[in-house]
C-alpha atoms as a PDB file:
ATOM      1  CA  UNK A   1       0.000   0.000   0.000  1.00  0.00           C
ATOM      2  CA  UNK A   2       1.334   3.447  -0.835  1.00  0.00           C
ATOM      3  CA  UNK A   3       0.818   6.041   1.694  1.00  0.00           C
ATOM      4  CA  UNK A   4       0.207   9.621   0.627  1.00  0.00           C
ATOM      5  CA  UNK A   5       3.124  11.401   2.501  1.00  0.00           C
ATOM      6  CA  UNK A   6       6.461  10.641   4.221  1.00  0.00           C
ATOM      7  CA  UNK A   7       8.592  11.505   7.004  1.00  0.00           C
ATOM      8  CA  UNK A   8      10.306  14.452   5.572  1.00  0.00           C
ATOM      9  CA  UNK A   9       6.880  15.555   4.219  1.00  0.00           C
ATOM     10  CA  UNK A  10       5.356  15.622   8.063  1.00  0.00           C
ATOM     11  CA  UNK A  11       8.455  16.535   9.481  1.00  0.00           C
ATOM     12  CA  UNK A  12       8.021  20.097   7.045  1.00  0.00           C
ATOM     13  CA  UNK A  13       4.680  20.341   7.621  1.00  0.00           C
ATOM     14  CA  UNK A  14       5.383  20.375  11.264  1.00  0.00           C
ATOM     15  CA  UNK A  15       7.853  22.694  11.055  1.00  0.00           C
ATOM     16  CA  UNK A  16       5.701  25.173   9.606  1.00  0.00           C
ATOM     17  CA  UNK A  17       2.958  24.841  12.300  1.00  0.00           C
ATOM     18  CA  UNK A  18       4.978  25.291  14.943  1.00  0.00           C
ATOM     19  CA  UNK A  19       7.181  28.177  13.620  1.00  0.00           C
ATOM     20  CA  UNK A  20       4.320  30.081  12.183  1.00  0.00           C
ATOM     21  CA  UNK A  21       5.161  30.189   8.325  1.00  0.00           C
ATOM     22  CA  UNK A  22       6.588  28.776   5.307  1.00  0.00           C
ATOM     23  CA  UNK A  23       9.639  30.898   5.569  1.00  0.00           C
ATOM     24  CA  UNK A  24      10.225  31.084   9.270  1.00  0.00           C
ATOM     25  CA  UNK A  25      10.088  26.938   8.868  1.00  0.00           C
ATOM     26  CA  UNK A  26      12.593  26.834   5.731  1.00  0.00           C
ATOM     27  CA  UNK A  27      15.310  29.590   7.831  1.00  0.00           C
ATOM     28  CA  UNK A  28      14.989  26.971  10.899  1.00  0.00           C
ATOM     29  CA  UNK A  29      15.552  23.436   8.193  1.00  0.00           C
ATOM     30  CA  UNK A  30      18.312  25.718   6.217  1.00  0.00           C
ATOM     31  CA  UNK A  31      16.225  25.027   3.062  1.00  0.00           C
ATOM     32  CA  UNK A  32      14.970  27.497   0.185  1.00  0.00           C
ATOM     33  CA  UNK A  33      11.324  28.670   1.202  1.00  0.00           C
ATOM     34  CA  UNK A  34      10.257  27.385  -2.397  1.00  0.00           C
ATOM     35  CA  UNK A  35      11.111  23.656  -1.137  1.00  0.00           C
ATOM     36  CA  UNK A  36       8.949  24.119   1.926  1.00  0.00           C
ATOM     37  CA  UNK A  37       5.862  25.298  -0.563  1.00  0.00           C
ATOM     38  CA  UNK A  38       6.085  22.747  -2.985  1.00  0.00           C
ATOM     39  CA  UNK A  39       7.163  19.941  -0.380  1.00  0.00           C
ATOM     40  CA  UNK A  40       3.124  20.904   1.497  1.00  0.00           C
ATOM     41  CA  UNK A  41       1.455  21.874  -1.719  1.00  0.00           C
ATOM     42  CA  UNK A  42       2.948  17.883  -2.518  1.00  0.00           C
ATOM     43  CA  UNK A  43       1.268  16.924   0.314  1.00  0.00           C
ATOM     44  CA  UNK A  44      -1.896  18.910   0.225  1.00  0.00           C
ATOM     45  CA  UNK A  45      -2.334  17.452  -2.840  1.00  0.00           C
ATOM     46  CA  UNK A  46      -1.776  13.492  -2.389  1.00  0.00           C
ATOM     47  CA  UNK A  47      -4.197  13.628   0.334  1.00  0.00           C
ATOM     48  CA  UNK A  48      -6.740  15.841  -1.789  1.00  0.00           C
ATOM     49  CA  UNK A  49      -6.850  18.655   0.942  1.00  0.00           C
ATOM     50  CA  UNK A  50      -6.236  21.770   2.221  1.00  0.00           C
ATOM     51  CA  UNK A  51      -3.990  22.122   5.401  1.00  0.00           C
ATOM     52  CA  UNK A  52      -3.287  25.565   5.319  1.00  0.00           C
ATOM     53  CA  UNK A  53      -5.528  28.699   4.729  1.00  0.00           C
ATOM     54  CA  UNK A  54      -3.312  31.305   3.242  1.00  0.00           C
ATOM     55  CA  UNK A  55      -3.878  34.952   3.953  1.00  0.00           C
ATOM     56  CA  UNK A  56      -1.568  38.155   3.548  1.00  0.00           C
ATOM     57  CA  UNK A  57       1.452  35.874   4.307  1.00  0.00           C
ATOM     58  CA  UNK A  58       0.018  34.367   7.128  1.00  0.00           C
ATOM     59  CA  UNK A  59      -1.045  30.601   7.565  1.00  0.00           C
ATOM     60  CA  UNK A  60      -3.903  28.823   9.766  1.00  0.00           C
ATOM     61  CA  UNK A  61      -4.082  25.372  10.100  1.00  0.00           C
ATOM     62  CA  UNK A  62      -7.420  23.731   8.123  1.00  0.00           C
ATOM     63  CA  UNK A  63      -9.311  21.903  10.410  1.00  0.00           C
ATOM     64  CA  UNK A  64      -7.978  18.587   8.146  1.00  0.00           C
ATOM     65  CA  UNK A  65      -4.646  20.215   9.048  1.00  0.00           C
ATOM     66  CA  UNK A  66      -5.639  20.369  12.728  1.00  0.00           C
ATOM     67  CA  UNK A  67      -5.961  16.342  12.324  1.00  0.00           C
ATOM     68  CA  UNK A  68      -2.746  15.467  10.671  1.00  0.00           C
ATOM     69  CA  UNK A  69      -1.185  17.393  13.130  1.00  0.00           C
ATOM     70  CA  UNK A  70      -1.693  14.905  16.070  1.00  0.00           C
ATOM     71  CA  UNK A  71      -0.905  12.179  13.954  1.00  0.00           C
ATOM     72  CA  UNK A  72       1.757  13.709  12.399  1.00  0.00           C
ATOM     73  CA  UNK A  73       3.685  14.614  15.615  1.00  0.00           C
ATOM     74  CA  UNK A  74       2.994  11.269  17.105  1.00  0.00           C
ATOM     75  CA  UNK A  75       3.773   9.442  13.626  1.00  0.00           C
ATOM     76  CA  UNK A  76       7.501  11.566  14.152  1.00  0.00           C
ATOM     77  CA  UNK A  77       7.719  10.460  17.366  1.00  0.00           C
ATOM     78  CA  UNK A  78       7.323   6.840  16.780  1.00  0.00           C
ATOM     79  CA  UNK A  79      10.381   6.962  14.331  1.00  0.00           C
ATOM     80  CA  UNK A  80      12.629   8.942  16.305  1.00  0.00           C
ATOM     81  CA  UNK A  81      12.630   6.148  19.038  1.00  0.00           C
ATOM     82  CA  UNK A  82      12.435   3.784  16.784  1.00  0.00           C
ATOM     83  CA  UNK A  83      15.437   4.317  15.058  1.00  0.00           C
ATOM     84  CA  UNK A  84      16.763   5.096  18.611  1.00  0.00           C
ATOM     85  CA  UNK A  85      15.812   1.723  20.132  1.00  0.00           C
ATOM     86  CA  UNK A  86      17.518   0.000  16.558  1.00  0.00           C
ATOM     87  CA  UNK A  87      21.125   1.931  17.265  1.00  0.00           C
ATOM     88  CA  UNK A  88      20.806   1.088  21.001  1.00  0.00           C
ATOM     89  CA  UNK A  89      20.740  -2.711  20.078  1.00  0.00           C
ATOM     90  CA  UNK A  90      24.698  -1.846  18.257  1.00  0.00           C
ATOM     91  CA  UNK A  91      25.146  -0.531  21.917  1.00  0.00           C
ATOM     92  CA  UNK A  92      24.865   2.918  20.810  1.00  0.00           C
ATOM     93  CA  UNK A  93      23.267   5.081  23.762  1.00  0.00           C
ATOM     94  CA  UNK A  94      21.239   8.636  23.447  1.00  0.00           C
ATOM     95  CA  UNK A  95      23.538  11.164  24.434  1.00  0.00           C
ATOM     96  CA  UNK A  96      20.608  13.630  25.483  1.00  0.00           C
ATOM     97  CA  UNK A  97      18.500  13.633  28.267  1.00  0.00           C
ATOM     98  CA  UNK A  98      15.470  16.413  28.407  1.00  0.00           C
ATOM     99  CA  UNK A  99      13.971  17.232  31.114  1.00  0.00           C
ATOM    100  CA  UNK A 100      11.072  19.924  32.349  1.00  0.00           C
ATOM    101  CA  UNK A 101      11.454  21.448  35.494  1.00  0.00           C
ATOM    102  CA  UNK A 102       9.269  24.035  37.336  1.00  0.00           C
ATOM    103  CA  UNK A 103      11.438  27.194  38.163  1.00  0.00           C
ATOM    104  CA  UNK A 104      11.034  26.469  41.843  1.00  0.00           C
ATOM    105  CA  UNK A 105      12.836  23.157  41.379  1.00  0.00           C
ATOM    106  CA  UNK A 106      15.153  24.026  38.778  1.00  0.00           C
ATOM    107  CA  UNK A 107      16.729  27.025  41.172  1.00  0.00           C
ATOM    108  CA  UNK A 108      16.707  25.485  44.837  1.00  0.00           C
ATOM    109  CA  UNK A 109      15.844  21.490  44.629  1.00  0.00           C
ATOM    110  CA  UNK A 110      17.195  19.466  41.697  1.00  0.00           C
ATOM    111  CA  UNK A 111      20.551  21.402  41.135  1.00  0.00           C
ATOM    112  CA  UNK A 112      22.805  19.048  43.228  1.00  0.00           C
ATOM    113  CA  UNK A 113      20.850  15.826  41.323  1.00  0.00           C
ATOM    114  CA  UNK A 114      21.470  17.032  37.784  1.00  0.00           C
ATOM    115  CA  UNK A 115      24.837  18.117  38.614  1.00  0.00           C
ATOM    116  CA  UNK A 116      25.677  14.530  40.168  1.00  0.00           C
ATOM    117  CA  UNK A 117      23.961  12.747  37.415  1.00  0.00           C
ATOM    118  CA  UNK A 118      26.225  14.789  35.288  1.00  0.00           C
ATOM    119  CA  UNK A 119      29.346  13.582  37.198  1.00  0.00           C
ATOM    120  CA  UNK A 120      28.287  10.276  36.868  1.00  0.00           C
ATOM    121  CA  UNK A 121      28.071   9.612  33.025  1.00  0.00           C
ATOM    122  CA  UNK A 122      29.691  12.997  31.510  1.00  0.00           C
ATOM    123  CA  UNK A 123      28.897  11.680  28.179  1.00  0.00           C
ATOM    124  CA  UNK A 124      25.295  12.389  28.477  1.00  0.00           C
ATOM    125  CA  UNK A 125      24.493  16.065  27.805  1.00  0.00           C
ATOM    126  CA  UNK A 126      21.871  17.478  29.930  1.00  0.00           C
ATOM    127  CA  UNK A 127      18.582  19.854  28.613  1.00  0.00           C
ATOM    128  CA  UNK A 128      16.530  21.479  31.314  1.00  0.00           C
ATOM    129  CA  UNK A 129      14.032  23.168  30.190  1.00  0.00           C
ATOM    130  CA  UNK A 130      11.891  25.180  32.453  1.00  0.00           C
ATOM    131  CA  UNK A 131       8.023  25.513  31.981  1.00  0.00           C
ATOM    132  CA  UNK A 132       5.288  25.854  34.810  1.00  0.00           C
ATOM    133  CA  UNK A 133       4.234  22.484  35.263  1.00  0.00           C
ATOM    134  CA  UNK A 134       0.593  22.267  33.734  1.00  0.00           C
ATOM    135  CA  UNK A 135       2.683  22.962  30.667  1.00  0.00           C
ATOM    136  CA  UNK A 136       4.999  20.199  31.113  1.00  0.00           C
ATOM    137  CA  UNK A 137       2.401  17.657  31.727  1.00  0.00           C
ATOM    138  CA  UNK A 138       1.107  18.670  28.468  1.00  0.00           C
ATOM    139  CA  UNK A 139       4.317  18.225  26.812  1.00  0.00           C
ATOM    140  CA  UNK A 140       5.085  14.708  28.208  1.00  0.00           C
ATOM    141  CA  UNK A 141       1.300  13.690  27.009  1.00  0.00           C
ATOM    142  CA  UNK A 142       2.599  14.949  23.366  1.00  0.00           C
ATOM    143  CA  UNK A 143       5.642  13.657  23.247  1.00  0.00           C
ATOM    144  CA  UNK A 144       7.199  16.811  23.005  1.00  0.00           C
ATOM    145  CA  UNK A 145       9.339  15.867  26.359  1.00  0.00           C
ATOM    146  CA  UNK A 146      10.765  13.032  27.715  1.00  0.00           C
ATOM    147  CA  UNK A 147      10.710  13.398  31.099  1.00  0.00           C
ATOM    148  CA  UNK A 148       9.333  16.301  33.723  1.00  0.00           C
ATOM    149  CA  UNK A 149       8.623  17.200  37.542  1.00  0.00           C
ATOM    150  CA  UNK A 150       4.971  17.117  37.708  1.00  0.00           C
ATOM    151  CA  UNK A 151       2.406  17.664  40.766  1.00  0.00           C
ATOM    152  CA  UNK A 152       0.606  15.041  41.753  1.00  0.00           C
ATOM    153  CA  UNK A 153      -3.263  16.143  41.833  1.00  0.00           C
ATOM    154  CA  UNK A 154      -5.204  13.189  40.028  1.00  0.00           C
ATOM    155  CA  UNK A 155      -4.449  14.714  36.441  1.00  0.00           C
ATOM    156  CA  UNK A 156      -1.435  12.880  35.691  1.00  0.00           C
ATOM    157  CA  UNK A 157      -2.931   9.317  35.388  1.00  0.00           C
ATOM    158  CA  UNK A 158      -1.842   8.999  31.854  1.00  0.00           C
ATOM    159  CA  UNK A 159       1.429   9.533  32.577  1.00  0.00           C
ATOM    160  CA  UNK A 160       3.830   7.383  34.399  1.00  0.00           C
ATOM    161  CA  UNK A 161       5.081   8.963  37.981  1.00  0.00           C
ATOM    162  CA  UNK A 162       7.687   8.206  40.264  1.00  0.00           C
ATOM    163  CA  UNK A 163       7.386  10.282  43.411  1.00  0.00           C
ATOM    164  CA  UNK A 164      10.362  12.442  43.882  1.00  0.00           C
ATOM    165  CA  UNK A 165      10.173  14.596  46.973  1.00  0.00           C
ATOM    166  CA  UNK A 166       7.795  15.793  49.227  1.00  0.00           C
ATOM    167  CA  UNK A 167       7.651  19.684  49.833  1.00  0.00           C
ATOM    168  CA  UNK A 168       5.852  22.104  52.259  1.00  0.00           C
ATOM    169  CA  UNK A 169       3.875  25.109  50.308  1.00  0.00           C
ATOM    170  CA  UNK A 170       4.494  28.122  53.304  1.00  0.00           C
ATOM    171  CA  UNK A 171       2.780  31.792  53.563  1.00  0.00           C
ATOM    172  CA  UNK A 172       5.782  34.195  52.669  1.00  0.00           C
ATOM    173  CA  UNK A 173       5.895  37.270  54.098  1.00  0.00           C
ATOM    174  CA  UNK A 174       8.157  40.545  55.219  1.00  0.00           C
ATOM    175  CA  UNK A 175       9.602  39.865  58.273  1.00  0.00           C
ATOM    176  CA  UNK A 176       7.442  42.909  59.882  1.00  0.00           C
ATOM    177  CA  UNK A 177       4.284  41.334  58.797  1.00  0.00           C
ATOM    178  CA  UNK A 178       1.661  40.203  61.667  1.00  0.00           C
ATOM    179  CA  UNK A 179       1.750  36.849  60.582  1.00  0.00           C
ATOM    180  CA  UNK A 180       5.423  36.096  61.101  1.00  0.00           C
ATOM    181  CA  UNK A 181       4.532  36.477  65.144  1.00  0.00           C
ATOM    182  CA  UNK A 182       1.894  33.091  64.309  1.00  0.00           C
ATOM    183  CA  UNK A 183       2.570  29.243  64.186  1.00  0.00           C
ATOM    184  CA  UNK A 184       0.235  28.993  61.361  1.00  0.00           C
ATOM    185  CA  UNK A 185      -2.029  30.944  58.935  1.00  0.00           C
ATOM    186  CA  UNK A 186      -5.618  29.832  57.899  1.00  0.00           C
ATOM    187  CA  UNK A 187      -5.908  30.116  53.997  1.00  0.00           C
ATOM    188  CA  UNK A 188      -9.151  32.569  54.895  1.00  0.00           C
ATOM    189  CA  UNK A 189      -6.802  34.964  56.505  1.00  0.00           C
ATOM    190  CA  UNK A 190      -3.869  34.256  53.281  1.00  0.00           C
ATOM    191  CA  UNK A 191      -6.892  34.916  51.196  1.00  0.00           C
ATOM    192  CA  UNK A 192      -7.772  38.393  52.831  1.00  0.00           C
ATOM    193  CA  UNK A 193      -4.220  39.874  51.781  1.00  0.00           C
ATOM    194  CA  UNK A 194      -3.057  41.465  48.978  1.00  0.00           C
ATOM    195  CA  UNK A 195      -1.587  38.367  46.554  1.00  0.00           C
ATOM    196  CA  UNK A 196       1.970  38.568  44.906  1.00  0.00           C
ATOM    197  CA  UNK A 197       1.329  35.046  42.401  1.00  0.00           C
ATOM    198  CA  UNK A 198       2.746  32.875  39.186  1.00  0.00           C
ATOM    199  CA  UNK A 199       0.600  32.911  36.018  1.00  0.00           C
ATOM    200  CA  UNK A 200      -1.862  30.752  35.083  1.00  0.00           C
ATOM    201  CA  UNK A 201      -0.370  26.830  34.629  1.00  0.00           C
ATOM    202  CA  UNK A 202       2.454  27.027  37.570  1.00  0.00           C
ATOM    203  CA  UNK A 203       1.542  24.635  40.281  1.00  0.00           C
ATOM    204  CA  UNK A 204       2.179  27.695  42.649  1.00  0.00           C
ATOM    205  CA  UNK A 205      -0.774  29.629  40.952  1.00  0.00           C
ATOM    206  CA  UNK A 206      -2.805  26.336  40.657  1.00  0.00           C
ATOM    207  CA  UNK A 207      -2.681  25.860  44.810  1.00  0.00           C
ATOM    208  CA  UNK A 208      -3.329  29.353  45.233  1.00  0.00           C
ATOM    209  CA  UNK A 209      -6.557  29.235  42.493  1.00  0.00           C
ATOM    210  CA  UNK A 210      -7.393  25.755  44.488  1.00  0.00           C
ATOM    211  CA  UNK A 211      -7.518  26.830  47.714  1.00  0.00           C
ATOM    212  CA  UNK A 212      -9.824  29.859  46.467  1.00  0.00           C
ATOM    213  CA  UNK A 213     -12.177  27.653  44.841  1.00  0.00           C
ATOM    214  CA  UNK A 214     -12.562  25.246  47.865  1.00  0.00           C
ATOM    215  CA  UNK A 215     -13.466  28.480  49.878  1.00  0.00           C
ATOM    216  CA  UNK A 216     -15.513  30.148  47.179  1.00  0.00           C
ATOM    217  CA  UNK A 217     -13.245  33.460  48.498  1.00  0.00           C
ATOM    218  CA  UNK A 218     -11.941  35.649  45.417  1.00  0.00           C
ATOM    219  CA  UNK A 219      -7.927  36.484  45.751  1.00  0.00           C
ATOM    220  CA  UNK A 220      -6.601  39.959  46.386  1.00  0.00           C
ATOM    221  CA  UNK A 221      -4.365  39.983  42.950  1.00  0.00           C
ATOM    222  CA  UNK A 222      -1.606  42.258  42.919  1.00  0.00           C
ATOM    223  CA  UNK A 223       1.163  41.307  41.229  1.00  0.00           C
ATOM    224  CA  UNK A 224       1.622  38.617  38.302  1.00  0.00           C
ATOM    225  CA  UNK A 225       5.018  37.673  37.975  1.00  0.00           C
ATOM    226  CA  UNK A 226       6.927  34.061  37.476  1.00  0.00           C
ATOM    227  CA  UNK A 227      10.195  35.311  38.217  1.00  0.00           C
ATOM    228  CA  UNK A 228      11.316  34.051  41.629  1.00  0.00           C
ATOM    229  CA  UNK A 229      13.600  37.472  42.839  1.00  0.00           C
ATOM    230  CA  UNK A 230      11.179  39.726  41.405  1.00  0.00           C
ATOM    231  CA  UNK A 231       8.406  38.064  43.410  1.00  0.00           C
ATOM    232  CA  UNK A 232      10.404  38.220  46.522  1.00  0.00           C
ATOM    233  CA  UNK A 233      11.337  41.852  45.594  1.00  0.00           C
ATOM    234  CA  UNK A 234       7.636  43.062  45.851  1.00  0.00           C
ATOM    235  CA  UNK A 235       7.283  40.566  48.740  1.00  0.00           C
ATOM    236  CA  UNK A 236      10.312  42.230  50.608  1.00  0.00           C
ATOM    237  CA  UNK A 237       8.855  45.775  49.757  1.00  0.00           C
ATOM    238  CA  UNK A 238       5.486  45.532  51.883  1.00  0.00           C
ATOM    239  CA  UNK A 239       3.473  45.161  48.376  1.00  0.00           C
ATOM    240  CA  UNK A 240       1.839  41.975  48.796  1.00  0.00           C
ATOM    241  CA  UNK A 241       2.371  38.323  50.400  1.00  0.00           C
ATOM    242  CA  UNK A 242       2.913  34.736  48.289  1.00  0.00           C
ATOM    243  CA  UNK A 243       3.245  31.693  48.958  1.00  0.00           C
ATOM    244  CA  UNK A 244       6.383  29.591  47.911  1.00  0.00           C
ATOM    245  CA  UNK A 245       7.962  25.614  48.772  1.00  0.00           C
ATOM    246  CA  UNK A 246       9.802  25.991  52.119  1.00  0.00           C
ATOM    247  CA  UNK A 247      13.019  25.633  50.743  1.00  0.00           C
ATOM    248  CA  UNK A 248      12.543  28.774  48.385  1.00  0.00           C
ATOM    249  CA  UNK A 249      12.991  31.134  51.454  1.00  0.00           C
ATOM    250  CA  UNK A 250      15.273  29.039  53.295  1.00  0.00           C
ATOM    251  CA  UNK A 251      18.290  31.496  54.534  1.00  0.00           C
ATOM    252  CA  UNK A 252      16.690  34.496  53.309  1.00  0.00           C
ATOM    253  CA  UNK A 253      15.436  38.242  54.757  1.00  0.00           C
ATOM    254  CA  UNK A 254      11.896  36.562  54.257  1.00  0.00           C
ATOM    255  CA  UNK A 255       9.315  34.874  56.714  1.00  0.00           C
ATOM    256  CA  UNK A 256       7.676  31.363  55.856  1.00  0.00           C
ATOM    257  CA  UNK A 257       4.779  30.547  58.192  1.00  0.00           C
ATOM    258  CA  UNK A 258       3.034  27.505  57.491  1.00  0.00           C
ATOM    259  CA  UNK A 259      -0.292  27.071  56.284  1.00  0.00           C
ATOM    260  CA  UNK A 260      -2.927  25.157  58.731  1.00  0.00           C
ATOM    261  CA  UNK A 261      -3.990  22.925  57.923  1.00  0.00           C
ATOM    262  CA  UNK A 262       0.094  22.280  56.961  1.00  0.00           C
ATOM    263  CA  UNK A 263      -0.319  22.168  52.615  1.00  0.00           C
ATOM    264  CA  UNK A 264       2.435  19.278  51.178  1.00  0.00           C
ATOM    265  CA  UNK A 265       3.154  18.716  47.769  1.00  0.00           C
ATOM    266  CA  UNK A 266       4.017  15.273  46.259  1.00  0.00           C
ATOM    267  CA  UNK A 267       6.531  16.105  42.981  1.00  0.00           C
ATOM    268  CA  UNK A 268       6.752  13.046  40.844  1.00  0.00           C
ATOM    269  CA  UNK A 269       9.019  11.949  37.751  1.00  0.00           C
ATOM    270  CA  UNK A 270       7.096  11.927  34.672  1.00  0.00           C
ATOM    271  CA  UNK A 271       7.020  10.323  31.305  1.00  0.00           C
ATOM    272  CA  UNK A 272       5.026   8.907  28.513  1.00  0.00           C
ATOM    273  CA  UNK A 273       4.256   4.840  29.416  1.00  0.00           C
ATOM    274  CA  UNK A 274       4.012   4.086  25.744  1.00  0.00           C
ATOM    275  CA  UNK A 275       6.717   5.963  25.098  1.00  0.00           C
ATOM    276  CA  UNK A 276      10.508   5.009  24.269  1.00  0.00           C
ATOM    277  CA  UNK A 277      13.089   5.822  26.836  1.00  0.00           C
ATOM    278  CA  UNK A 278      16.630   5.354  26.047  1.00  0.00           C
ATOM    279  CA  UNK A 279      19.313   4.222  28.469  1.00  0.00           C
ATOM    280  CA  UNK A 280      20.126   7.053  29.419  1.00  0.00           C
ATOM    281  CA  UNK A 281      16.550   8.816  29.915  1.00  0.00           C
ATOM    282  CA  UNK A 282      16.302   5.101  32.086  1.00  0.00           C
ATOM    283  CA  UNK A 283      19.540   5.739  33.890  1.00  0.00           C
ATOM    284  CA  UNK A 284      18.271   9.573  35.155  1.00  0.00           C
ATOM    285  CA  UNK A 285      15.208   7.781  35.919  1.00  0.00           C
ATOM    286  CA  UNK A 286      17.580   5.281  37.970  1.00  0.00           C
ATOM    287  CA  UNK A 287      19.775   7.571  39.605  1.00  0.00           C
ATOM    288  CA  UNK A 288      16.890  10.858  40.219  1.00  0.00           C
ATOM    289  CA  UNK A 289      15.057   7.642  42.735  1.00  0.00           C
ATOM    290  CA  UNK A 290      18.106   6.241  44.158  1.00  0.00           C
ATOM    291  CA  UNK A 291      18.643  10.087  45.657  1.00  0.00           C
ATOM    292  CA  UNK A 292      15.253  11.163  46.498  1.00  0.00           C
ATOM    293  CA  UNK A 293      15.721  10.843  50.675  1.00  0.00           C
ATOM    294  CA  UNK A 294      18.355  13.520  49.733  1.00  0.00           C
ATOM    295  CA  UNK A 295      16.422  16.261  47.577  1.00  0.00           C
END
């Protein structure tokens, strides 16, 4: 049976999707934009479709285009680790492993682990990429990610988890604030101050948006930001509170008071079940469990 495309075909076609144009995808593949046109106008015609509507240089996916575009990414997938899993039988091993990490984790948990898996097999180059972690859930589930730190809230049955570490979410405050003088701080009285918080899809924002909706209580927003010092800048300054992991204001000029009741996080390893990991994706895997009683 002949089928109407091909690797490279998809592979374009991807690349113009995700970089928003025929000649933003041919810059990024080093190829002459007139390749990229007649490699989809190939395509669009063997299947007898449309993928793209054209207008004023701009492109939007078809909703035919929408289609191919979940098989096509999963299609690409499928023959990267395959023809991974083919040279690891000749004992070749991937020399890349890609992670997601929240920023929290990336900046004051999981240096000392990457940096000693590093140590331990210097061959293997190491990709962190940072995302909140909504966003890397999403990109394990495509495939666009091998592995990522993911909370543990019921959404991530699809994926495969290993817990990692167990963290305490804490009220942050100025030192002078009246809540560094309590034990504890009811998420009413959290609620009633002025909010310094992540963006939407960062497990920070997510417990904050949670613990709203369980106490039908609107937040006092006054500051979006996902940058850890700038947060604790307007934190420091008297211009709202936040709430971060303990460890986050560990040996700093800031207060953490814990919630009550206390709020824990579980953190988990994540990655596609279905999906192919290589030896060395397996050996992080490995080595991230055999350290967890010290993150």
């Amino acid at each position: 049976m002949s089928l109407p495309f091909d690797l490279r075909s998809l592979s374009l076609f991807v690349a113009v999707v995700e970089h928003g144009g025929f000649s933003a995808a041919a810059r990024v593949r080093h190829i002459a934009q007139s390749a990229v046109s007649q490699t989809i106008a190939g395509l669009e015609r063997r299947l007898d479709t449309r993928l793209f509507e054209r207008h004023d240089r701009r492109v939007r996916l078809t909703p035919e285009g929408e289609v191919l575009l979940e098989h096509a990414r999963r299609l690409l997938a499928d023959a990267s680790a395959t023809e991974l899993a083919l040279k690891e039988l000749n004992g070749l091993v991937k020399g890349e492993v890609r992670i997601g990490i929240p920023s929290m984790l990336g900046s004051y948990y999981l240096p000392p682990l990457l940096m000693g898996f590093a140590a331990r097999h210097p061959g293997i180059r190491m990709t962190v990429i940072e995302a909140g972690a909504r966003r890397l859930q999403a990109m394990i589930k495509a495939r666009e990610l091998d592995l990522g730190i993911v909370v543990e809230d019921g959404s991530t049955c699809e994926l495969e988890t290993e817990a990692l570490l167990r963290a305490e979410m804490v009220v942050c405050t100025p030192r002078d604030h009246p809540f560094t003088a309590r034990h504890s701080v009811t998420p009413e009285a959290f609620l009633s101050e002025p909010l310094v918080l992540f963006q939407d899809g960062y497990f920070h924002r997510e417990f904050v948006d949670a613990m709203a909706r369980r106490l039908d209580i609107q937040p006092r927003l006054t500051f979006q930001s996902n940058l850890i010092p700038l947060t604790k800048a307007i934190v420091r300054q008297g211009f709202g509170i936040t709430t971060f992991l303990r460890r986050v204001i560990e040996e700093d000029d800031l207060s953490a008071v814990s919630f009550d009741p206390a709020a824990w996080l579980t953190l988990s390893l994540a990655w596609q079940p279905q999906g192919y990991l290589s030896r060395a994706e397996r050996a992080f895997i490995d080595y991230a469990l055999s350290q967890r009683d010290s993150l």
